[in-house]
Structure formats: structure tokens, C-alpha cells
C-alpha atoms as a PDB file:
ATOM      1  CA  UNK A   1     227.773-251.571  71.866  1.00  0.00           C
ATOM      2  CA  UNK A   2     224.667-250.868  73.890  1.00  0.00           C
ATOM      3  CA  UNK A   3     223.240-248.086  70.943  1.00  0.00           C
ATOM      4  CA  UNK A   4     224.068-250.549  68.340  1.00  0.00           C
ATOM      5  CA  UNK A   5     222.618-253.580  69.115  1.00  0.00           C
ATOM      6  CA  UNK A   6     219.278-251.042  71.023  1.00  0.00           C
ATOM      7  CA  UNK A   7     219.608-252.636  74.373  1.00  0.00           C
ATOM      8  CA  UNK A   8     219.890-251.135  77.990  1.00  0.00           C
ATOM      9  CA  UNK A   9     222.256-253.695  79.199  1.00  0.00           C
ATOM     10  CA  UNK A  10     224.997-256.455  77.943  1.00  0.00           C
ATOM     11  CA  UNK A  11     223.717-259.907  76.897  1.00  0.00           C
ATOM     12  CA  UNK A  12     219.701-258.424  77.293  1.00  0.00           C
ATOM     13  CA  UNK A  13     218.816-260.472  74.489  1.00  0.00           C
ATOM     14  CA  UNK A  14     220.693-264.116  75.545  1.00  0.00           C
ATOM     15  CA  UNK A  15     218.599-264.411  79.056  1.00  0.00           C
ATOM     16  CA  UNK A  16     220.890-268.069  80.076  1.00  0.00           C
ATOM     17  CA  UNK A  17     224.026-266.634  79.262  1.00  0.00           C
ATOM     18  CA  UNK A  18     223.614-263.474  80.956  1.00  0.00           C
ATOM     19  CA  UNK A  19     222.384-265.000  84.341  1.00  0.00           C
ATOM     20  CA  UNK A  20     225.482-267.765  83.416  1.00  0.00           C
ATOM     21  CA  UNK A  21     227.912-264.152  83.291  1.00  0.00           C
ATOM     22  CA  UNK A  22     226.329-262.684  86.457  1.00  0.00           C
ATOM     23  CA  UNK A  23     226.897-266.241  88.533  1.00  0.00           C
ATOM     24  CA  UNK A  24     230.189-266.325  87.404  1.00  0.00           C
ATOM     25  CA  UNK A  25     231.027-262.546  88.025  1.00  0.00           C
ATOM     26  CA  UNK A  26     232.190-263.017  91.775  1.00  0.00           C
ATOM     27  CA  UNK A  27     234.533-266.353  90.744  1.00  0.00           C
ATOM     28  CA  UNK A  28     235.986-264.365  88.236  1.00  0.00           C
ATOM     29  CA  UNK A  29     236.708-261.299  89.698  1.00  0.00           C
ATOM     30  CA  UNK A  30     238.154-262.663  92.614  1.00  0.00           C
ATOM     31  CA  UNK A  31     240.668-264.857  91.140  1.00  0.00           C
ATOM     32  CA  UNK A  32     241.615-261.536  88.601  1.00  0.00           C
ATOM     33  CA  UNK A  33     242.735-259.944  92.026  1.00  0.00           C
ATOM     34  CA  UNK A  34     244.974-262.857  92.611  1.00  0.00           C
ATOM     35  CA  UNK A  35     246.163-262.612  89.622  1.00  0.00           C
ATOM     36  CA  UNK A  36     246.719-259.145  89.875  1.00  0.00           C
ATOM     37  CA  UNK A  37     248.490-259.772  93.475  1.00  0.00           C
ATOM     38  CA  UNK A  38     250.532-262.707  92.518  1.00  0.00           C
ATOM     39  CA  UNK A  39     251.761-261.044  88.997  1.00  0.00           C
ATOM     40  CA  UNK A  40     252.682-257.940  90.910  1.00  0.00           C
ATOM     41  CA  UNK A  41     254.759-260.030  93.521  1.00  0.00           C
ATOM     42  CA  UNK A  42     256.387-261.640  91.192  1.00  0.00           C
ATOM     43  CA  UNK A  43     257.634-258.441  89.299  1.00  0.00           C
ATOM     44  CA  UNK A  44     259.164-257.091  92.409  1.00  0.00           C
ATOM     45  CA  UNK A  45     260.685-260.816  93.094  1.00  0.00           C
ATOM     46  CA  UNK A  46     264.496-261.684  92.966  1.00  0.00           C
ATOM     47  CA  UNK A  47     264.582-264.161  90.354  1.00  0.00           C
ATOM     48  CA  UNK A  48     266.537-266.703  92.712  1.00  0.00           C
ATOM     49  CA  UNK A  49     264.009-266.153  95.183  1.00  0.00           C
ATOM     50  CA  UNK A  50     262.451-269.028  96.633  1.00  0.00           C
ATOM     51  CA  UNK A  51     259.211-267.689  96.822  1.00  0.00           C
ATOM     52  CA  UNK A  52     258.935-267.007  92.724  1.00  0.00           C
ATOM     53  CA  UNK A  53     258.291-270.827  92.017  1.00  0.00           C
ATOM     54  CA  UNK A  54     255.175-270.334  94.445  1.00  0.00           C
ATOM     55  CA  UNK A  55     253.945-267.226  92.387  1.00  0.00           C
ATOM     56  CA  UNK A  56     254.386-268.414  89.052  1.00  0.00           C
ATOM     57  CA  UNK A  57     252.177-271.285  89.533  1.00  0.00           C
ATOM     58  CA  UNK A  58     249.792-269.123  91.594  1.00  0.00           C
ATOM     59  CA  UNK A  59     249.319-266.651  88.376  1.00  0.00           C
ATOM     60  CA  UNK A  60     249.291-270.080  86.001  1.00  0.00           C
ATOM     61  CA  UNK A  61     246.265-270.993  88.232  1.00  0.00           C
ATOM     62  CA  UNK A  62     244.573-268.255  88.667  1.00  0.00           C
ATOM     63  CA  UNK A  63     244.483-267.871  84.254  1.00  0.00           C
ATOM     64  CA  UNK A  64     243.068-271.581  84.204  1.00  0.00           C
ATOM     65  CA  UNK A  65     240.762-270.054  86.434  1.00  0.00           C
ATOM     66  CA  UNK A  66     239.882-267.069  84.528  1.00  0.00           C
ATOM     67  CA  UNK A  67     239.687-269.148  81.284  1.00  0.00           C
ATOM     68  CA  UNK A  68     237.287-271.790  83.323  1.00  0.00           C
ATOM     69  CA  UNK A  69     235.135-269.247  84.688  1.00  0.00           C
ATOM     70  CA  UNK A  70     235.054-267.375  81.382  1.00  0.00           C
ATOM     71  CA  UNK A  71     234.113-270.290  79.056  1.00  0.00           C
ATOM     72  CA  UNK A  72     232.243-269.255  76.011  1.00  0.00           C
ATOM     73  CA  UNK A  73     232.169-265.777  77.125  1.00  0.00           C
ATOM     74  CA  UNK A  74     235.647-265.502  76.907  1.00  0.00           C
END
């Protein structure tokens, strides 16, 4: 991407939407771990385990949450 469009870095051309990405970057990343966590808890989760309500609407949150923090870089 970087030799097509000439640039030395993502977005180098779009100043406000890169420093939008970069304030972003922690939120996102953080709830992609916990969606990480949660979907690999609830793969090793008895399905008649009480605890699998909890994690499926942990991993439903934490996608809002990646879609939110994504927005129209998404």
C-alpha cells in the first residue's frame, strides 16, 4: 500500500483521520484482547454452563466496541 500510494506511513496524507486512528488505537486494541479472551472462553465452555450467558454478551460488547471505536475507518 505504502509504494503505491508513495507515502512512508498509513493515512500520511488525511492528517485528522490519522491522529483520529492513533487516539483510538489503545480503545481498540484493548477491547480486541477481550474479545480475544472472552471468545476463547467461550470455545472451551460447556454449553449449559452458567458462565456462557456472561461471555456471549461480553464478546457482543466488546464488537459494538470495536465497530464504535472503528467508525469510518472500519
Amino acid at each position: 500500500m505504502l509504494t503505491v500510494t508513495g507515502h512512508d506511513r498509513l493515512l500520511a496524507n488525511r492528517h485528522v483521520l490519522s491522529r483520529a486512528v492513533s487516539l483510538r488505537d489503545p480503545y481498540v486494541d484493548a477491547l480486541s484482547y477481550l474479545q480475544l479472551r472472552a471468545l476463547a472462553a467461550l470455545r472451551d465452555t460447556d454449553p449449559q454452563d452458567d458462565e456462557r450467558e456472561r461471555l456471549e454478551r461480553l464478546l457482543l460488547l466488546t464488537v459494538n466496541g470495536v465497530a464504535a471505536g472503528l467508525q469510518n475507518t472500519g
